[in-house]
Protein backbone atom coordinates (compact mmCIF):
# COMPACT_ATOMS: atom_id res chain seq x y z
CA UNK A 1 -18.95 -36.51 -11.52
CA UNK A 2 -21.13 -38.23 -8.63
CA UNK A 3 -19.90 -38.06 -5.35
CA UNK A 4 -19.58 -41.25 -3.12
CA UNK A 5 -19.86 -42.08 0.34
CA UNK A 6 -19.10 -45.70 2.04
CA UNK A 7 -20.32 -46.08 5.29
CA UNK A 8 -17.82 -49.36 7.44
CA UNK A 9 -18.42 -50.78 10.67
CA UNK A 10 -16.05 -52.93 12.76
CA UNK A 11 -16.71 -55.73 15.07
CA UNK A 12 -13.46 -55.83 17.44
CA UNK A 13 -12.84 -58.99 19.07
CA UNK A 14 -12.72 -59.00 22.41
CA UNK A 15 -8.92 -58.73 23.38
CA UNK A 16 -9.13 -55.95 20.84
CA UNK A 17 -12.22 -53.95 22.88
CA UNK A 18 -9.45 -54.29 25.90
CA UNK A 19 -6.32 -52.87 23.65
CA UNK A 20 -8.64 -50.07 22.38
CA UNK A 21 -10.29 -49.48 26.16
CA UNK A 22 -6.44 -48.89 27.52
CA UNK A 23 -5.72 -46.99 24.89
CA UNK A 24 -8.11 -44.40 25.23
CA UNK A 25 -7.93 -44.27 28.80
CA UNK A 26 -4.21 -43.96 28.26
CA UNK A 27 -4.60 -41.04 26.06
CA UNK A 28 -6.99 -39.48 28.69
CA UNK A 29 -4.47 -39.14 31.09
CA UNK A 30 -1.72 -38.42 29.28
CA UNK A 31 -4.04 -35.27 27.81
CA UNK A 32 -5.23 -34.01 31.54
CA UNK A 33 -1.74 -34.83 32.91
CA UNK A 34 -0.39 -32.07 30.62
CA UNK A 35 -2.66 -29.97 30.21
CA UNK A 36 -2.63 -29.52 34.44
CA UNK A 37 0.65 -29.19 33.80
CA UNK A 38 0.90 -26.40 31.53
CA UNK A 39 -1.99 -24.42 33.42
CA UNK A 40 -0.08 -24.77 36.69
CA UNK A 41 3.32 -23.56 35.42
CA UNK A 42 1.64 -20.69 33.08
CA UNK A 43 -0.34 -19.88 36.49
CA UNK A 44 3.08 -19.27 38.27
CA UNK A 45 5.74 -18.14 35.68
CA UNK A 46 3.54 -16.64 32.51
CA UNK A 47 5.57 -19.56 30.41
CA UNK A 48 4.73 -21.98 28.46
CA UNK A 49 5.57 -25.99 28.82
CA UNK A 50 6.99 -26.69 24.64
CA UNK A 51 6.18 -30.08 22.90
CA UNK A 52 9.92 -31.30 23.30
CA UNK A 53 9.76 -31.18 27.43
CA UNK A 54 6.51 -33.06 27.10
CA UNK A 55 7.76 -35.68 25.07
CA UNK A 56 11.16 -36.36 27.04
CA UNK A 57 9.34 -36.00 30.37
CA UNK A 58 6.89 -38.54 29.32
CA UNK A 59 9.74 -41.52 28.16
CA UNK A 60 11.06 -40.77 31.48
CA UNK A 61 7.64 -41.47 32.96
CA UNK A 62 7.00 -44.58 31.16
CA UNK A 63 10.13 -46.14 32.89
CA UNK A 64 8.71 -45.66 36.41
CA UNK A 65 6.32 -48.69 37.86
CA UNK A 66 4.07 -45.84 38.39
CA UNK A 67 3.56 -45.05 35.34
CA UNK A 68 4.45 -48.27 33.56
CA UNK A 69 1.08 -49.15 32.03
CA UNK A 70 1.84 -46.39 29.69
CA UNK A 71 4.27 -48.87 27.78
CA UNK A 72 1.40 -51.26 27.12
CA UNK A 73 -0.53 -48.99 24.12
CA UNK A 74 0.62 -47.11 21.36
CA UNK A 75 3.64 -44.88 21.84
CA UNK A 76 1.94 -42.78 18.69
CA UNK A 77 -1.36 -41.96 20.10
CA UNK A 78 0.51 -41.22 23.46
CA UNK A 79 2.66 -38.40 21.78
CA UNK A 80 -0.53 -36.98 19.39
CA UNK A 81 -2.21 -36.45 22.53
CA UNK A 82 0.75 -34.00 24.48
């Protein structure tokens, strides 16, 4: 039996280069946000910061106007990242 490889390439439109742009840079910040996070607090009480805390303390985020822009790309790759 031969193995097969298929090589695909995409062309996003351009509204889709913006949704995949905010995305990433979503997921960017989400990811250093947390990971500060968890540095600082195992810097100052030798604990760790557990997935669940992430994920509630992030919904809560999402529903300030600070961090509102966090509600405009995928609530998935947001919570893969923590």
């Amino acid at each position: 039996m031969a193995n097969r490889a298929y090589k695909f390439r995409m062309y996003p439109y351009d509204e889709q280069k913006i949704l995949f742009a905010k995305t990433f840079g979503c997921v960017r910040m989400v990811y250093n946000h947390w990971l500060d996070r968890k540095i600082r607090q195992y810097e100052e009480n030798k604990t760790n910061v557990i997935y669940t805390i992430c994920a509630k303390e992030m919904a809560a985020m999402k529903k300030t106007e600070e961090y509102g822009f966090l509600k405009e790309v995928d609530s998935i790759a947001l919570q893969q990242s923590l």
